[in-house]
C-alpha atoms as a PDB file:
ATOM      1  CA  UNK A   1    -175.134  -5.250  35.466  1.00  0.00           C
ATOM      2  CA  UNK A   2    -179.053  -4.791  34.975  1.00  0.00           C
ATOM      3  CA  UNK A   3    -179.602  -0.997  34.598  1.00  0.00           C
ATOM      4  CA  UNK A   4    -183.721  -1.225  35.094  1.00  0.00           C
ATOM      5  CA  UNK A   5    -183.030  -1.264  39.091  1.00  0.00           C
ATOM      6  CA  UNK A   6    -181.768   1.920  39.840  1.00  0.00           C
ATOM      7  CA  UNK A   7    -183.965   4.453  41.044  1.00  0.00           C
ATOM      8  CA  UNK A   8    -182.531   7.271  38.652  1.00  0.00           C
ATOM      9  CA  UNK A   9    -181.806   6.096  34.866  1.00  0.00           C
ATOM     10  CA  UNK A  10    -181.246   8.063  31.543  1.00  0.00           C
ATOM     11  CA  UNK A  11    -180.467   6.994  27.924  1.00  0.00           C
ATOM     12  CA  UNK A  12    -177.462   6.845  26.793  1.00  0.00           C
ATOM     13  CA  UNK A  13    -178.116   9.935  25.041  1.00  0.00           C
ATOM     14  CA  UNK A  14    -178.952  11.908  27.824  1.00  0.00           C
ATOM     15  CA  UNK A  15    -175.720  10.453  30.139  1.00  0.00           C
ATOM     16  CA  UNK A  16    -173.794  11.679  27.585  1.00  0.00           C
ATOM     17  CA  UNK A  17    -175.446  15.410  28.230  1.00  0.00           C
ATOM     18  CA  UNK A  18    -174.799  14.691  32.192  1.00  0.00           C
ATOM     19  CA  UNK A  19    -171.621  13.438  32.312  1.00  0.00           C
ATOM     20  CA  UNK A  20    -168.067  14.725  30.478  1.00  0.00           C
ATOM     21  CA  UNK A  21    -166.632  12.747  27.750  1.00  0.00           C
ATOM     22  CA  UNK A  22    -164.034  11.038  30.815  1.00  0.00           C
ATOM     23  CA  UNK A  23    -166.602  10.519  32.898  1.00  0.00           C
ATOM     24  CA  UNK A  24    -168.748   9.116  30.753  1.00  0.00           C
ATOM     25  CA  UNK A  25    -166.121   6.670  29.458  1.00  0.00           C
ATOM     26  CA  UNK A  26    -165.307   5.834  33.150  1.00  0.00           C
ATOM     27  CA  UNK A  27    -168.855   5.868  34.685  1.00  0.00           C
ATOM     28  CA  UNK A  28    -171.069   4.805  32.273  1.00  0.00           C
ATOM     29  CA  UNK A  29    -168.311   2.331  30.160  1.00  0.00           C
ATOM     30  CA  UNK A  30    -166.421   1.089  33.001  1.00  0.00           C
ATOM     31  CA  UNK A  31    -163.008   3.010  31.958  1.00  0.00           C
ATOM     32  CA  UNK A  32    -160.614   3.604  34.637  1.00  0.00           C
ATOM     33  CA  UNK A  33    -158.578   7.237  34.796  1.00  0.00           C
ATOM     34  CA  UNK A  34    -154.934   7.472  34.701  1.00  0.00           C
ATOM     35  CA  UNK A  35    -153.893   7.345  38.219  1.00  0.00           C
ATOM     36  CA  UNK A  36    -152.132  10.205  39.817  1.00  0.00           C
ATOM     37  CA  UNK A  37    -154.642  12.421  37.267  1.00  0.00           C
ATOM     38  CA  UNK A  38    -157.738  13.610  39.682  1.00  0.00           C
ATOM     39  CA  UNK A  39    -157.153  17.125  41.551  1.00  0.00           C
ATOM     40  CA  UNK A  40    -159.830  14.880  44.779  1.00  0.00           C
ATOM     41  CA  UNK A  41    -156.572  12.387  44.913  1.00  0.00           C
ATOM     42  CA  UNK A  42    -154.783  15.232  46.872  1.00  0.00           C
ATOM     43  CA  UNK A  43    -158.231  16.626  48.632  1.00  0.00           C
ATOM     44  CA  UNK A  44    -158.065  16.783  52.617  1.00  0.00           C
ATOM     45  CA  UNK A  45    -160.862  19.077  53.967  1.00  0.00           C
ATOM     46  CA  UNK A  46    -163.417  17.433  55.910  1.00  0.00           C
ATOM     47  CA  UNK A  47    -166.561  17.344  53.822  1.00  0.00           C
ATOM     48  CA  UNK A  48    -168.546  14.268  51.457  1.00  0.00           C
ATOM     49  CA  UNK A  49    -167.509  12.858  47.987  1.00  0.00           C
ATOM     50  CA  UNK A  50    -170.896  11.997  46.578  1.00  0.00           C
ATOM     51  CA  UNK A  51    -171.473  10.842  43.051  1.00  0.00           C
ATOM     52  CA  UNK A  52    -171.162  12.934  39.716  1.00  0.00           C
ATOM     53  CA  UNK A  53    -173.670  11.339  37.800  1.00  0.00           C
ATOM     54  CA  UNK A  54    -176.459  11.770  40.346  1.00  0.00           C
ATOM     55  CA  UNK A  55    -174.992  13.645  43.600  1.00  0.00           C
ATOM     56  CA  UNK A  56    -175.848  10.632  46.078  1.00  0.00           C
ATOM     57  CA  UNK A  57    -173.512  11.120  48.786  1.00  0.00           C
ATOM     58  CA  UNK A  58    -170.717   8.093  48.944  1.00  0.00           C
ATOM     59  CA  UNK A  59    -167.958   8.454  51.247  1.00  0.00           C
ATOM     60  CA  UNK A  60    -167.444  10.639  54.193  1.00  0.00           C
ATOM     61  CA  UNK A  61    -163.283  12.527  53.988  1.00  0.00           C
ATOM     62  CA  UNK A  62    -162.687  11.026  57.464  1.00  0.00           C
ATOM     63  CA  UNK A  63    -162.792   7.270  55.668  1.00  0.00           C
ATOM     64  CA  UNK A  64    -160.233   8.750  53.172  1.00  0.00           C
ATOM     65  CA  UNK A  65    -156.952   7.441  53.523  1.00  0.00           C
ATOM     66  CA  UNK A  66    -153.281   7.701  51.278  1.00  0.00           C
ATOM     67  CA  UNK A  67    -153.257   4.062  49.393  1.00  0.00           C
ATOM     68  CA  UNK A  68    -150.203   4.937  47.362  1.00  0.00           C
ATOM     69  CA  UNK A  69    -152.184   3.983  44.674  1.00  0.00           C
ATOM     70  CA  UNK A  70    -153.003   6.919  42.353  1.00  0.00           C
ATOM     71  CA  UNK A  71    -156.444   7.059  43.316  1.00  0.00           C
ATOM     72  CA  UNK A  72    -158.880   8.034  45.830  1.00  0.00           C
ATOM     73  CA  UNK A  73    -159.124   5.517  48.706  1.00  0.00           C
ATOM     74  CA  UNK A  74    -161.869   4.933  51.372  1.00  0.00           C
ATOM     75  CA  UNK A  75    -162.170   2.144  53.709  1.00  0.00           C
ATOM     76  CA  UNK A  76    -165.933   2.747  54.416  1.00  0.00           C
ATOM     77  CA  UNK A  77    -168.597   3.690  52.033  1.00  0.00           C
ATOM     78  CA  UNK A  78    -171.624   6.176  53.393  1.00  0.00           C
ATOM     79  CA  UNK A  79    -174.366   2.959  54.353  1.00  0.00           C
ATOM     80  CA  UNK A  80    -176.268   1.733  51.439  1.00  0.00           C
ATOM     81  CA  UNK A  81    -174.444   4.045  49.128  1.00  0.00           C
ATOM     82  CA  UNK A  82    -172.945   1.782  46.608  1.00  0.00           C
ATOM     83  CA  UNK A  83    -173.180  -1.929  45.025  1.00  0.00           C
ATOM     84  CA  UNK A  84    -171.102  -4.195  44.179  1.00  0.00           C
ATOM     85  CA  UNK A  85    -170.412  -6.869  41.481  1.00  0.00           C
ATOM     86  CA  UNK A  86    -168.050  -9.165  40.134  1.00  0.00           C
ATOM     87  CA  UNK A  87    -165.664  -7.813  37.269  1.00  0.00           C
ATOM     88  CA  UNK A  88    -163.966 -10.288  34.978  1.00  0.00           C
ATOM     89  CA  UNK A  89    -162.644  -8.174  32.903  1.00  0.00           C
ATOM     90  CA  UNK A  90    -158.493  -8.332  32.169  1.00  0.00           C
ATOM     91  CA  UNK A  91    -158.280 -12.316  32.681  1.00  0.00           C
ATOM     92  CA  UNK A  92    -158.906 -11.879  36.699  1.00  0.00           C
ATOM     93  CA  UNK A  93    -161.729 -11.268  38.963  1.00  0.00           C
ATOM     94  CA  UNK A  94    -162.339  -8.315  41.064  1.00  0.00           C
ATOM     95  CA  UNK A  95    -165.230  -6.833  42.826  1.00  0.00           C
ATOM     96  CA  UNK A  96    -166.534  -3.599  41.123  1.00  0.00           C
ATOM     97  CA  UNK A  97    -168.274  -0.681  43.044  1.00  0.00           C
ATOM     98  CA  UNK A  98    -171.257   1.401  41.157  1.00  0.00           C
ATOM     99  CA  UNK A  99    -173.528   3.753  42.890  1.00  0.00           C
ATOM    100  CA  UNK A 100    -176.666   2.037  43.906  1.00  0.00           C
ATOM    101  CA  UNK A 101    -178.485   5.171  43.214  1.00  0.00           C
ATOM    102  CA  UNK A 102    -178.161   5.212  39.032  1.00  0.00           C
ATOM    103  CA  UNK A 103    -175.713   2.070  38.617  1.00  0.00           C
ATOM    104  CA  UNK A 104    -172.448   4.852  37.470  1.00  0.00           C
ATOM    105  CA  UNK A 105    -169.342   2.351  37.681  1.00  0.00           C
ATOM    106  CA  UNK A 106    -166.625   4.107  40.727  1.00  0.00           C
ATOM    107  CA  UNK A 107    -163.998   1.706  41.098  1.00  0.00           C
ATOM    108  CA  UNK A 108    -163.160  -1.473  42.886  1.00  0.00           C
ATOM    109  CA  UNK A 109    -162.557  -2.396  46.326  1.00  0.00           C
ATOM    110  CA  UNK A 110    -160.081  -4.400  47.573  1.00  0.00           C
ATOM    111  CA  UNK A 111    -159.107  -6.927  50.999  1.00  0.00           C
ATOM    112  CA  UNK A 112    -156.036  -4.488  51.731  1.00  0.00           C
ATOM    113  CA  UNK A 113    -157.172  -1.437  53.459  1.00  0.00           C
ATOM    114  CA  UNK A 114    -156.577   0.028  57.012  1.00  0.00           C
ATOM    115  CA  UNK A 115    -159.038  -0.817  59.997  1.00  0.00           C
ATOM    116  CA  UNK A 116    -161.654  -0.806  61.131  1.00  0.00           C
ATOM    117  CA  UNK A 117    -162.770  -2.654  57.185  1.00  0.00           C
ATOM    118  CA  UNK A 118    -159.545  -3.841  56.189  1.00  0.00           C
ATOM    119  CA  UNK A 119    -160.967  -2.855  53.178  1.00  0.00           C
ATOM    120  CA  UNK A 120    -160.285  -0.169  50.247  1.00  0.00           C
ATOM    121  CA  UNK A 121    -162.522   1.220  47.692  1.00  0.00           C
ATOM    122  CA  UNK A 122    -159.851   2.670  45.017  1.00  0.00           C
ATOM    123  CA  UNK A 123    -162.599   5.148  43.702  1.00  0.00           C
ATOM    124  CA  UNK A 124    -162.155   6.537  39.887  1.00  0.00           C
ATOM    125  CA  UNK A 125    -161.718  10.979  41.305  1.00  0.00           C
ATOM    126  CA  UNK A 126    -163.466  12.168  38.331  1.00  0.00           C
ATOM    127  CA  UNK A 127    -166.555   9.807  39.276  1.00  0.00           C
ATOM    128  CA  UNK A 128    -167.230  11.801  42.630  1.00  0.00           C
ATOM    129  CA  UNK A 129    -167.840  15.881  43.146  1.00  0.00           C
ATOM    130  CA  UNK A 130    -166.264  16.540  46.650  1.00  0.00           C
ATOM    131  CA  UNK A 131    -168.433  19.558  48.816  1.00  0.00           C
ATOM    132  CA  UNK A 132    -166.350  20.528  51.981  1.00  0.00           C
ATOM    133  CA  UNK A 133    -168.350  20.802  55.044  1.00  0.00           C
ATOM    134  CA  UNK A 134    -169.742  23.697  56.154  1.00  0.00           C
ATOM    135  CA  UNK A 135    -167.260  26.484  57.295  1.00  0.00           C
ATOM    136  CA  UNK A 136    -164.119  24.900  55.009  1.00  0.00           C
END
């Protein structure tokens, strides 16, 4: 993935002052948390999940759903929010999901999710800050 896009960018250096060592690992070298492990697996307030390298806002709680998965699932991303591209990575191709506001790897999404997409974005917990609506 080309990095010079983005709108925000840092060095390496200066992601590694941003982000924790497990985020970094996940969001900048395209790591993957244990699943089951993020406190925002079991988060049900209404409110946004936005990104923690750069606080653009991602997903919405209301396209949360339970995937059974270990991980944060979403079945609609907030519009123009994210990017994708084409992971080949373990001997098999999925799509990967970065934020298309500084390029931080999230996840992958996948054809089996609930309507109205029938898709889900398994989202990395520790790549997103979640800030309950107002009143919650």
């Amino acid at each position: 993935m080309k990095q010079d896009h983005f709108p925000i960018t840092h060095t390496d250096a200066e992601w590694r002052a941003i982000l924790t060592p497990e985020q970094y690992e996940i969001m900048r070298g395209h790591g993957t948390e244990r699943p089951g492990s993020c406190a925002l697996l079991y988060e049900k307030r209404p409110g946004v999940f936005s990104c923690a390298a750069c606080g653009q806002p991602l997903f919405e709680s209301r396209t949360k759903f339970e995937s059974g998965t270990g991980w944060p699932s979403f079945n609609t991303p907030v519009e123009g929010a994210i990017e994708t591209t084409v992971d080949r990575s373990f001997g098999m191709a999925r799509t990967e999901v970065h934020c298309s506001r500084c390029g931080s790897h999230l996840g992958h999404v996948f054809p089996d999710g609930p309507p109205p997409t029938g898709l889900r974005y398994c989202i990395n917990g520790v790549a997103t800050n979640f800030t309950p609506a107002a009143g919650q």
